[in-house]
Protein backbone atom coordinates (compact mmCIF):
# COMPACT_ATOMS: atom_id res chain seq x y z
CA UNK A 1 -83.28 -43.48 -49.77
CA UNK A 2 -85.19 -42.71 -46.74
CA UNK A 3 -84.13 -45.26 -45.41
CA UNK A 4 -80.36 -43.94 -45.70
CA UNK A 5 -81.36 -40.83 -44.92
CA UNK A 6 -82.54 -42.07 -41.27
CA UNK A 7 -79.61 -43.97 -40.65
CA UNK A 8 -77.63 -40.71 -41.37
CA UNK A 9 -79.68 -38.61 -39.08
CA UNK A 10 -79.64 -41.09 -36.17
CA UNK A 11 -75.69 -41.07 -36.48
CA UNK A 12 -76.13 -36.89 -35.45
CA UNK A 13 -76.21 -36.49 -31.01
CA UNK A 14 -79.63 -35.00 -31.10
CA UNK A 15 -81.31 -37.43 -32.67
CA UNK A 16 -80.07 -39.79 -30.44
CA UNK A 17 -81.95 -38.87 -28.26
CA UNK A 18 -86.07 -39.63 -27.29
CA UNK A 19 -88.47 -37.62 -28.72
CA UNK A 20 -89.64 -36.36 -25.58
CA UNK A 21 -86.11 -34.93 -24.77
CA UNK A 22 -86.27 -33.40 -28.38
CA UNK A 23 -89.60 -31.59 -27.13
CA UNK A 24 -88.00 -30.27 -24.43
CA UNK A 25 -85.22 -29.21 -26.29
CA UNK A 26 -86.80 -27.22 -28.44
CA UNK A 27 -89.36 -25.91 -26.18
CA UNK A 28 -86.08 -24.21 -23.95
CA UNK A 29 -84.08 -22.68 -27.08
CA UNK A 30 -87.37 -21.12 -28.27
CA UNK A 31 -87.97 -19.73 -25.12
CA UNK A 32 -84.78 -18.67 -24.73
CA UNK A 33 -84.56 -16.46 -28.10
CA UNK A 34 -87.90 -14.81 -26.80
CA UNK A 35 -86.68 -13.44 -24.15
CA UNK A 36 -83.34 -12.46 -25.48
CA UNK A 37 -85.85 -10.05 -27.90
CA UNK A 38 -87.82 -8.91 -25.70
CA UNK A 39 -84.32 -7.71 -23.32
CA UNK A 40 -83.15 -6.28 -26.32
CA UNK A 41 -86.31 -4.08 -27.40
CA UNK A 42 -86.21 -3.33 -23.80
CA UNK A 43 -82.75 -1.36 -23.32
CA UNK A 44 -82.83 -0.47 -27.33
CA UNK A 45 -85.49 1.95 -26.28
CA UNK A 46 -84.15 3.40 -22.99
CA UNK A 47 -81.07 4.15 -25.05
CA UNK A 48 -82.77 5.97 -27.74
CA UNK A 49 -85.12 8.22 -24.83
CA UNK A 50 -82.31 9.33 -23.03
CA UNK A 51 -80.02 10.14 -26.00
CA UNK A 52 -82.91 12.04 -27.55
CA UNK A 53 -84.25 13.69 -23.94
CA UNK A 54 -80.60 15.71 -23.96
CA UNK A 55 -79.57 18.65 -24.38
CA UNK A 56 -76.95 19.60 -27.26
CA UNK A 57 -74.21 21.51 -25.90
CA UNK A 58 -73.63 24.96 -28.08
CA UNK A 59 -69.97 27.13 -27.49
CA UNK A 60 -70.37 30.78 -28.72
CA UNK A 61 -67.54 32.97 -29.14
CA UNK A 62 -68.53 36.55 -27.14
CA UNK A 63 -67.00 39.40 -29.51
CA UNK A 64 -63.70 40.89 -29.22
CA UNK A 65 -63.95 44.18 -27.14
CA UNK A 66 -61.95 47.02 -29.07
CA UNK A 67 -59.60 48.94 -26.98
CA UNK A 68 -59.46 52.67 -27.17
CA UNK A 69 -57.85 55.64 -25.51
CA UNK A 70 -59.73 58.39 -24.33
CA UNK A 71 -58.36 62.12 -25.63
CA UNK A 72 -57.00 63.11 -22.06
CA UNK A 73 -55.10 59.72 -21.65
CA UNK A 74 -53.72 59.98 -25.61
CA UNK A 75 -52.12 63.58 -25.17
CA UNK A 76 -50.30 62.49 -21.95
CA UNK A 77 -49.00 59.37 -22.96
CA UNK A 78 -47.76 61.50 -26.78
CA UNK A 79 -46.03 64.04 -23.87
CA UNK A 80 -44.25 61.46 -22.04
CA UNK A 81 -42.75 59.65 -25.19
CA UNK A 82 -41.59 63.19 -26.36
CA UNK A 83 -39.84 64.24 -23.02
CA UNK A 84 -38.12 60.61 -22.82
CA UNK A 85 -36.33 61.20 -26.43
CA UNK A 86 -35.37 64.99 -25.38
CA UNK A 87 -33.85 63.13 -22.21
CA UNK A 88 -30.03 62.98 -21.81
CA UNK A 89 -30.12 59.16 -20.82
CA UNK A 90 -29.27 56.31 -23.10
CA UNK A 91 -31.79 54.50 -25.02
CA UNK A 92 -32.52 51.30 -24.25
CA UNK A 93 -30.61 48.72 -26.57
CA UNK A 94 -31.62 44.68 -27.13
CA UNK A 95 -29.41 42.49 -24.86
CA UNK A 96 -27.98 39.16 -25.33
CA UNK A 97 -29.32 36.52 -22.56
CA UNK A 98 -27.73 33.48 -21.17
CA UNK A 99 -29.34 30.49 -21.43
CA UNK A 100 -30.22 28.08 -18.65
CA UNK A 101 -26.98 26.09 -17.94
CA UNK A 102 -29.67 23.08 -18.65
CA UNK A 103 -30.47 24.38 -21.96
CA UNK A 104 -27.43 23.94 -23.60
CA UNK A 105 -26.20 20.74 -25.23
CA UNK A 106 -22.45 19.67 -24.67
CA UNK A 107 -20.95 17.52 -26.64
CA UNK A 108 -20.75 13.52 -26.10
CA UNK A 109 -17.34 13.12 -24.85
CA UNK A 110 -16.05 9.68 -25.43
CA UNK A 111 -13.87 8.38 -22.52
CA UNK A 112 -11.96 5.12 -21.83
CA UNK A 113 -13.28 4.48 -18.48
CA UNK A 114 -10.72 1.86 -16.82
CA UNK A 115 -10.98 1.17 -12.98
CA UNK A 116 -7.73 1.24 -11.33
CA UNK A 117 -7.61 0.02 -7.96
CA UNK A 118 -6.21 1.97 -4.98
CA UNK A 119 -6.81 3.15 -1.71
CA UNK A 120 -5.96 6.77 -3.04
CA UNK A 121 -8.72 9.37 -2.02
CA UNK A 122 -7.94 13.40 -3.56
CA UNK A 123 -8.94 15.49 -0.94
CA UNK A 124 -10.00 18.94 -2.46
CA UNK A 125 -7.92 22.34 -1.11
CA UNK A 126 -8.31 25.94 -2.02
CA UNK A 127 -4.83 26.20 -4.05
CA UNK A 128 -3.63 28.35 -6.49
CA UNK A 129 -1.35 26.30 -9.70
CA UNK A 130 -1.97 23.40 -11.91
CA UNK A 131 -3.12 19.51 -10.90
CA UNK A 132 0.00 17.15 -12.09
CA UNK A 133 -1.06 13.51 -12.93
CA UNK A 134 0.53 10.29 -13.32
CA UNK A 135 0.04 7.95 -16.17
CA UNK A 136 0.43 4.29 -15.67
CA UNK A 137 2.56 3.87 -19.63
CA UNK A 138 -0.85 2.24 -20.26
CA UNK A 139 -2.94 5.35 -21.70
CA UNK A 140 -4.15 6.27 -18.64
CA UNK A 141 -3.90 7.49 -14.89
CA UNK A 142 -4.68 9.18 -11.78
CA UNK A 143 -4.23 13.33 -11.90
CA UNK A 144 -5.94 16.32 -11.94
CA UNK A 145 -5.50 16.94 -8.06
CA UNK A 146 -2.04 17.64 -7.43
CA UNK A 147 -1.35 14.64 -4.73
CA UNK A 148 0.41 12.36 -7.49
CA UNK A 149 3.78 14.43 -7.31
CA UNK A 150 5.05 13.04 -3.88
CA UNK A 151 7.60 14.80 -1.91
CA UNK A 152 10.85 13.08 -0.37
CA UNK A 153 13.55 13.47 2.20
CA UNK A 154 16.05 10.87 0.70
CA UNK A 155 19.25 10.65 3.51
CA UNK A 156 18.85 14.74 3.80
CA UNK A 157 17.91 15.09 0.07
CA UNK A 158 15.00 16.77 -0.90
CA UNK A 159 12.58 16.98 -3.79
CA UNK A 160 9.53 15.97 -5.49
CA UNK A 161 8.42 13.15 -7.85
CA UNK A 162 5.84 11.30 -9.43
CA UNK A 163 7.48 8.13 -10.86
CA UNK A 164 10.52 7.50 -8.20
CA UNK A 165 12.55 4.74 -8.70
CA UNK A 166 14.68 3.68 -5.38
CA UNK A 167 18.15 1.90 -6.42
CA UNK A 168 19.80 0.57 -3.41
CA UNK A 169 23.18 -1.01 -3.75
CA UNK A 170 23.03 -4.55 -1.96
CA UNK A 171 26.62 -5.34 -2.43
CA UNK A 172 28.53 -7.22 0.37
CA UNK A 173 30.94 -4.39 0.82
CA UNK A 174 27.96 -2.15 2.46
CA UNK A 175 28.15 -5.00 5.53
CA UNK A 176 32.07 -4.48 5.62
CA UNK A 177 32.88 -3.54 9.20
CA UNK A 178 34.14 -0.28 7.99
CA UNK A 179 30.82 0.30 7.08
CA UNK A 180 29.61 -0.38 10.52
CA UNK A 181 28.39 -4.23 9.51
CA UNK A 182 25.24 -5.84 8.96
CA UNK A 183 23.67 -3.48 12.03
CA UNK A 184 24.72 -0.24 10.08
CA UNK A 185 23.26 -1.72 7.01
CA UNK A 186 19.96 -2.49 8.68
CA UNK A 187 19.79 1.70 9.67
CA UNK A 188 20.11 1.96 5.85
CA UNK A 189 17.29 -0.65 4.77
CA UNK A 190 15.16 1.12 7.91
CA UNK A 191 15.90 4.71 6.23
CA UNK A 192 15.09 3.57 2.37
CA UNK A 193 11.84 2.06 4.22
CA UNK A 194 10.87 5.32 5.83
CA UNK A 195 11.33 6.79 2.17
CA UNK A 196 8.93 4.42 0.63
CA UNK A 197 6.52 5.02 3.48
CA UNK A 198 6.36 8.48 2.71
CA UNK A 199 5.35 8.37 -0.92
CA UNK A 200 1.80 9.72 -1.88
CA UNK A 201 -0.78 6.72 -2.78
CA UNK A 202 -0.99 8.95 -6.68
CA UNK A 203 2.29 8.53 -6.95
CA UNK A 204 3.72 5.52 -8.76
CA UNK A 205 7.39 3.82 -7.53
CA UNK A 206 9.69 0.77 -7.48
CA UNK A 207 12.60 -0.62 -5.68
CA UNK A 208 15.53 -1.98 -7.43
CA UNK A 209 18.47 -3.47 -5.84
CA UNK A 210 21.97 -4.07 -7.14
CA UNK A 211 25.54 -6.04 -6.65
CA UNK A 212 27.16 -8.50 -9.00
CA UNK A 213 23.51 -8.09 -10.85
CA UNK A 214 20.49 -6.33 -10.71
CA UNK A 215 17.06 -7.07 -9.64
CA UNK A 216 13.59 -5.38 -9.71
CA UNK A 217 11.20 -5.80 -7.19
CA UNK A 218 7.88 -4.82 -9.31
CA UNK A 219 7.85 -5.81 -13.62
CA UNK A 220 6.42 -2.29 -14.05
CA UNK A 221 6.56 1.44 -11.51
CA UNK A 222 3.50 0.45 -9.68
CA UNK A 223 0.73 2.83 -7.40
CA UNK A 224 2.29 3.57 -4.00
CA UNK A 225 -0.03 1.76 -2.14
CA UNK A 226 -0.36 1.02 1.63
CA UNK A 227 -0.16 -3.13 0.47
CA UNK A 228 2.59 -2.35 -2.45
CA UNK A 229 4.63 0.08 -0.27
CA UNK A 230 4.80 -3.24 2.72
CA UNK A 231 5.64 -5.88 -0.30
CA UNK A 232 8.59 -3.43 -1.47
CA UNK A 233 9.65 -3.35 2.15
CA UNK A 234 9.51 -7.23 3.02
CA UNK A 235 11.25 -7.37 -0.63
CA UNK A 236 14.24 -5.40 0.57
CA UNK A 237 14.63 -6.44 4.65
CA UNK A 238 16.57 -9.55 3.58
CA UNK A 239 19.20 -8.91 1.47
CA UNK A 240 22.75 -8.70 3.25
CA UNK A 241 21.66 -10.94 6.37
CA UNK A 242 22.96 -14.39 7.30
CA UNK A 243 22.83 -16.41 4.26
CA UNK A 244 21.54 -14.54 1.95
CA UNK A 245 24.63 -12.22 1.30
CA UNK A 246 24.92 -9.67 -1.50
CA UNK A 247 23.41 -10.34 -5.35
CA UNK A 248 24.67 -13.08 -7.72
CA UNK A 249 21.25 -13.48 -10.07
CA UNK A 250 18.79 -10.66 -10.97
CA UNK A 251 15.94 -10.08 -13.64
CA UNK A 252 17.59 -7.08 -14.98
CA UNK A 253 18.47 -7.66 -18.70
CA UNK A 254 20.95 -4.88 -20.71
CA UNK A 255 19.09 -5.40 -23.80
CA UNK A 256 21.71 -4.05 -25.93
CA UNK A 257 20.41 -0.61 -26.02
CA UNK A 258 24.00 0.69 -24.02
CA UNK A 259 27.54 -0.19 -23.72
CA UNK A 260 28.60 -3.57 -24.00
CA UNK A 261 29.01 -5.18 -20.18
CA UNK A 262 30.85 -7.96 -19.06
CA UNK A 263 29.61 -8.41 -15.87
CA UNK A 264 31.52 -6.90 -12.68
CA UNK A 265 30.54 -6.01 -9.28
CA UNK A 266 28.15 -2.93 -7.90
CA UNK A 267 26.28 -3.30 -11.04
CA UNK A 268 24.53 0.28 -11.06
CA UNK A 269 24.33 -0.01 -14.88
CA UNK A 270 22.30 -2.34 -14.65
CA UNK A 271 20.24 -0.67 -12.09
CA UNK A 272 19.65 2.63 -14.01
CA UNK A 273 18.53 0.29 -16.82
CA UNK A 274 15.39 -0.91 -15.35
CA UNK A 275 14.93 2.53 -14.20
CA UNK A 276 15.58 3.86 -17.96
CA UNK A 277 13.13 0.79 -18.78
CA UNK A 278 10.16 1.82 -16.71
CA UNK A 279 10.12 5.26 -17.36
CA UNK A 280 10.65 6.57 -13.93
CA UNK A 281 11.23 10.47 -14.24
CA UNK A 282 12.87 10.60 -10.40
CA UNK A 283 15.69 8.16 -9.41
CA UNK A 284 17.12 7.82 -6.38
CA UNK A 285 20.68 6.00 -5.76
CA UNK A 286 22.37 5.06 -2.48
CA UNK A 287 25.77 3.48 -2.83
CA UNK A 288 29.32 3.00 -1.24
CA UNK A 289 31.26 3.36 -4.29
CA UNK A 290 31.36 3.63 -8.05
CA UNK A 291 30.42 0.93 -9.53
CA UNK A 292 32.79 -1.54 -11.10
CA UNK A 293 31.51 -2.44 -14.58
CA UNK A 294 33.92 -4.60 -16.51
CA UNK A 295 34.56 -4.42 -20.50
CA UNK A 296 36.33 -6.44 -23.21
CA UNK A 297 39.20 -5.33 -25.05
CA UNK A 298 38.22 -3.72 -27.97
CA UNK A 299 39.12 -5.15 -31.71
CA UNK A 300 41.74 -2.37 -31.93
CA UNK A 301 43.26 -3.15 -28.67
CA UNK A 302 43.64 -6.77 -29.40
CA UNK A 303 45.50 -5.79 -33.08
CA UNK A 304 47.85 -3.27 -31.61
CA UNK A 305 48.95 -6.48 -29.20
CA UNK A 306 48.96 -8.84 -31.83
CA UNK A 307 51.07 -6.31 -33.91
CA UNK A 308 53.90 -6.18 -31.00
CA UNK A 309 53.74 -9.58 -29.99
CA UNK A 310 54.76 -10.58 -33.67
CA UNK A 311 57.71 -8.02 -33.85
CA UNK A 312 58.97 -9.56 -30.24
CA UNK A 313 58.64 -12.97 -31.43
CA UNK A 314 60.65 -11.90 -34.76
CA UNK A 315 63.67 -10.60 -32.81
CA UNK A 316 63.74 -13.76 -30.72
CA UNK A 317 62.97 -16.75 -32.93
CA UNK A 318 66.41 -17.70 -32.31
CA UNK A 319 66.12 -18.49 -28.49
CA UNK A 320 62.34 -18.73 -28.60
CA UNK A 321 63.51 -21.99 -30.65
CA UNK A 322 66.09 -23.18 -27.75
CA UNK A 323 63.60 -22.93 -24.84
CA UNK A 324 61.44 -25.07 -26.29
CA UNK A 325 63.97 -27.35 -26.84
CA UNK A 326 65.00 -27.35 -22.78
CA UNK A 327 61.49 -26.97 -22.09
CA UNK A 328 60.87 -30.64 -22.62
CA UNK A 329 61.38 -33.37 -19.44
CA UNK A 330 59.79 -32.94 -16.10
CA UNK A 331 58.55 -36.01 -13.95
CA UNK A 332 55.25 -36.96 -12.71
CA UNK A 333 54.38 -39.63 -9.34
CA UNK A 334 51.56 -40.48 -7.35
CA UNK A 335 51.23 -38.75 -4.32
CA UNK A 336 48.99 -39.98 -1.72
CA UNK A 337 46.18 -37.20 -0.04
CA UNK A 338 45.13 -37.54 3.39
CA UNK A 339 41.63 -37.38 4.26
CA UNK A 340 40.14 -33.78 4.18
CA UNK A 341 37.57 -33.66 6.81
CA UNK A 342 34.42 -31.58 5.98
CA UNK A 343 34.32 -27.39 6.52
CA UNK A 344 31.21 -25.91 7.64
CA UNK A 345 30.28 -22.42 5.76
CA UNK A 346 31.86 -19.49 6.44
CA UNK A 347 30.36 -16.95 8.80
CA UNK A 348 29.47 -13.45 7.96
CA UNK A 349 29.68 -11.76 4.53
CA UNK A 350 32.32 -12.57 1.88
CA UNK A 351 34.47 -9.83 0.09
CA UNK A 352 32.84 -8.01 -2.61
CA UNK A 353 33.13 -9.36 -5.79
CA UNK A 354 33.94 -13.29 -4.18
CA UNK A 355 31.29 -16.08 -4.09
CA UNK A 356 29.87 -16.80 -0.48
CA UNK A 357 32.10 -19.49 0.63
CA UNK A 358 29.58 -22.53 1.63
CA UNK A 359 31.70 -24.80 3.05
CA UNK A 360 32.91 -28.06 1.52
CA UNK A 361 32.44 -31.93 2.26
CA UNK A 362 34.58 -34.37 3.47
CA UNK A 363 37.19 -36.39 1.03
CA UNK A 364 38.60 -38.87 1.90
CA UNK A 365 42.42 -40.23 1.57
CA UNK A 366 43.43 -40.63 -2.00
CA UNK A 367 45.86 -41.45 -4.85
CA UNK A 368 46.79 -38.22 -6.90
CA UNK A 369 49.62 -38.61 -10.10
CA UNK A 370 51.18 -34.99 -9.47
CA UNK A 371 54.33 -33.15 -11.23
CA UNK A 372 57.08 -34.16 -8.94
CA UNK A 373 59.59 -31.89 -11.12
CA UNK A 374 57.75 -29.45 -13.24
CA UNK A 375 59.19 -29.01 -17.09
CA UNK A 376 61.06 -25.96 -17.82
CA UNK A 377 58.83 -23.41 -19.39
CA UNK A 378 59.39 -21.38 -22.09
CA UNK A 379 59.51 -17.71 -22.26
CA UNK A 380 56.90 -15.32 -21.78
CA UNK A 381 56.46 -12.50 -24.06
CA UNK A 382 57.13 -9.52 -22.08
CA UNK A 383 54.26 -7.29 -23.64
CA UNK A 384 51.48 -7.75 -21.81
CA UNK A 385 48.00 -8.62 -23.11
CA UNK A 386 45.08 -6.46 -23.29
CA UNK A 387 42.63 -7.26 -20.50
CA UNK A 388 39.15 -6.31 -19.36
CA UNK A 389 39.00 -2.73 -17.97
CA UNK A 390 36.56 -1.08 -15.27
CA UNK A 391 34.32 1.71 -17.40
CA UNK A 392 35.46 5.23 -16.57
CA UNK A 393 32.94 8.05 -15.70
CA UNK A 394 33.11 9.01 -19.25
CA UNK A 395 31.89 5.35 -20.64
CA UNK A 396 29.42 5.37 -17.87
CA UNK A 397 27.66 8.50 -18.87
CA UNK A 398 28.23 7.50 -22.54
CA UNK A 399 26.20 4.62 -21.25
CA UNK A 400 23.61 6.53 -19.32
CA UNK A 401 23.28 8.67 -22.59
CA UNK A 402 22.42 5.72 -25.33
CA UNK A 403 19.45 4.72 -22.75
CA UNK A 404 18.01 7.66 -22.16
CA UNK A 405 17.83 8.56 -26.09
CA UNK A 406 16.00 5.22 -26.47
CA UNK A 407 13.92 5.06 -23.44
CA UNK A 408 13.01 8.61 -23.19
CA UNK A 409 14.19 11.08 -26.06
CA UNK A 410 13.20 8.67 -28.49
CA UNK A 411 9.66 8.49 -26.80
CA UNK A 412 9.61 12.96 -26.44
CA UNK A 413 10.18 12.42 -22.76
CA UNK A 414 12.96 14.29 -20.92
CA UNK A 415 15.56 12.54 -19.50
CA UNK A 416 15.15 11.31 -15.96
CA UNK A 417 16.80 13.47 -13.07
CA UNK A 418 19.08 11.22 -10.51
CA UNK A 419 19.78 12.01 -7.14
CA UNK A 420 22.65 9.93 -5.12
CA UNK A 421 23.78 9.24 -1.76
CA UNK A 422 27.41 8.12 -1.39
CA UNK A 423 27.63 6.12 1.56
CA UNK A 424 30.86 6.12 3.74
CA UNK A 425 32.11 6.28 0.10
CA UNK A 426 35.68 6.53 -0.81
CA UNK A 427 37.38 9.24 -3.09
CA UNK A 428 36.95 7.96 -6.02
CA UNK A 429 33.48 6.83 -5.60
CA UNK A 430 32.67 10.03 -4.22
CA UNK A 431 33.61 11.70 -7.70
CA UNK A 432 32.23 9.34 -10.23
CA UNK A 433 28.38 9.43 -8.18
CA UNK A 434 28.58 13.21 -7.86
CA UNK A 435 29.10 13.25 -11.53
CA UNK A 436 26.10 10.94 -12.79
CA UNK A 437 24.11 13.29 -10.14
CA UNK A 438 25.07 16.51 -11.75
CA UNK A 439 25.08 15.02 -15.38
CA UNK A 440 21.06 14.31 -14.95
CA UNK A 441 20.44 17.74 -13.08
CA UNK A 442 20.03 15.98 -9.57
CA UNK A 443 21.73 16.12 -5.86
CA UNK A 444 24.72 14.21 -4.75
CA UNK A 445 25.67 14.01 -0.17
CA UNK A 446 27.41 12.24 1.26
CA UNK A 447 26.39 10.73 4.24
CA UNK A 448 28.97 8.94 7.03
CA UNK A 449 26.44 8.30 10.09
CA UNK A 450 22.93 7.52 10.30
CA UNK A 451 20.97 7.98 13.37
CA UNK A 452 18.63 5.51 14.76
């Protein structure tokens, strides 16, 4: 066992070592707790001295002095309150007190702060009236300050928007030479330009253009920027210049909310439509003549033909029948065609209403089988057929009404007011633009020369 028990012990680092090392051990932690005590007796006692050589620290309350009037000083204050009840001034009443303006808590306001981007900067005047805004059809805008309702001379007409939509008519007939050609056209693009330049930066605007369709230049009335106001510009300088006459294809879409089109020329309807769309409260229209908006026979059109067409055809079965029978015969040949040397495209603007004529290739000679002696053709029925007609004021404004009850009625906006120029404008067109102008409470002039 002791035997085991040394083993275990020798396992253990201090017994590893010689017993003089153990000596020495020992000898240093005994030392080492000795003085330890001794340090701690040491400071234990200062501690105790000096907490028992101080001096407690006692706070006495000195009594309360009572206050008290001598006899002479009593009876005069007793006279004074007596005379100041017999006086004939009012007594003295509490009054209410405004707080601090820091003192009082307003209530959390919760806004929809969006950042919208523009170069616009309010400048603050002493005026008298209200601040008019502009909303963006988003939720929100710019107002508050008044500079959002811009003021325009348009050709000599004068007013005041905030959501102006320009509609210039880009038809070839405002090159004709009547109309004093592509370099009186330019003094009209240069005028509409000084328009757009004029526009306050809170209001918000758009051009749209028109001819055999309509096109607008921004999806949406957009901020009348310094960049926006330049893009509408460079968007409008080309039109009606060497190849790129008049307007055949435009974004413009009817929807279906108006009269049912069939396309035309000077397609203003169309125009007003994106305007209608956008929600512009301030149009402006320049134009050289009404436009020319076709429609389809109606149903009861085509039945009152039908109708007379059968009674014709009843009274003359009898030689309807014997034309037909001489109508039979003619003779067809070949026919040989020379060769057709190529055409270059024609120069300068076509007629309104006509493709641009682009030229055409060369052919060359050819065989053609050709009616040498045409047949004999029967006869025509003498009442004519019904045929697509050019909308009237009246269908116009009936027009112009169904859009602005969806677009802005149905919305509790009030309709849009329309201003037009009628430019070296004929009679007629002269009549139907003044009419659209006074129908929407706007201006109509018309304007012959422009200056430089």
């Amino acid at each position: 066992m002791k035997r085991q028990m040394d083993e275990f012990l020798a396992g253990v680092g201090f017994y590893k070592l010689s017993e003089k090392n153990r000596k020495i051990l020992w000898t240093v932690l005994l030392v080492s707790l000795a003085v330890h005590l001794v340090a701690g007796l040491i400071f234990g006692s200062i501690v105790i001295m000096r907490a028992l050589s101080e001096e407690k620290i006692v706070f006495s309350v000195p009594p309360t002095p009572r206050k008290s009037y001598e006899p002479r000083k009593l009876e005069h204050k007793v006279k004074v309150q007596k005379r100041q009840r017999s006086s004939s001034r009012p007594t003295m009443v509490p009054r209410m007190v405004a707080m601090r303006q820091s003192n009082v808590s307003l209530p959390d306001i919760k806004v929809d702060q969006r950042v919208i981007n523009t170069s616009f900067q309010p400048k603050f005047k002493s005026v008298s009236g209200k601040g008019v805004g502009v909303g963006l059809g988003t939720g929100y805008g710019i107002g508050g300050f008044g500079p959002g309702v811009s003021t325009f001379d348009f050709f000599g007409i004068r007013g005041r928007g905030d959501k102006v939509a320009l509609l210039v008519d880009v038809s070839t007939s405002m090159v004709e030479e009547q109309m004093g050609g592509v370099e009186g056209y330019m003094k009209v693009k240069s005028r509409v330009g000084k328009v757009i330049d004029a526009l306050s930066e809170g209001a918000i605007f758009n051009v749209i253009v028109f001819g055999d369709a309509s096109d607008a230049f921004f999806k949406k009335l957009e901020i009348a920027s310094v960049k926006h106001k330049k893009d509408a510009k460079d968007y409008l300088r080309p039109f009606n210049t060497e190849g790129n006459w008049g307007l055949a294809q435009g974004n413009v879409k009817a929807e279906g909310r108006g009269l049912q089109a069939d396309g035309g020329s000077t397609r203003l309807d169309l125009a007003l439509t994106a305007a209608f769309q956008q929600g512009a409260n301030t149009i402006l229209v320049i134009s050289d003549g009404a436009p020319m908006v076709l429609r389809q026979p109606t149903q009861d059109e085509y039945q009152a033909y039908n109708n007379k067409k059968s009674e014709w055809e009843k009274e003359n079965k009898k030689q309807i029948q014997d034309d037909k029978n001489d109508a039979a015969g003619g003779k067809m040949e070949k026919v040989w065609i020379p060769d057709q040397p190529a055409r270059p495209p024609k120069k300068g603007p076509p007629k309104e209403g006509e493709a641009p004529d682009n030229g055409s290739p060369a052919i060359p000679g050819h065989w053609e089988e050709r009616w040498t002696t045409p047949p004999k053709k029967g006869p025509d029925c003498p009442i004519p057929a019904p045929k697509a007609q050019y909308w009237n004021l009246t269908e116009f404004l009936q027009h112009l009404k169904l859009l602005h009850e969806n677009y802005y009625l149905a919305k509790g906006m009030k309709p849009p007011i329309i201003h037009c120029i009628g430019y070296k404008i004929d009679k007629e067109g002269n009549a139907f633009l003044k009419g659209v102008a006074k129908e929407y409470k706007g201006q109509y002039k018309k304007v012959n020369t422009l200056g430089k």
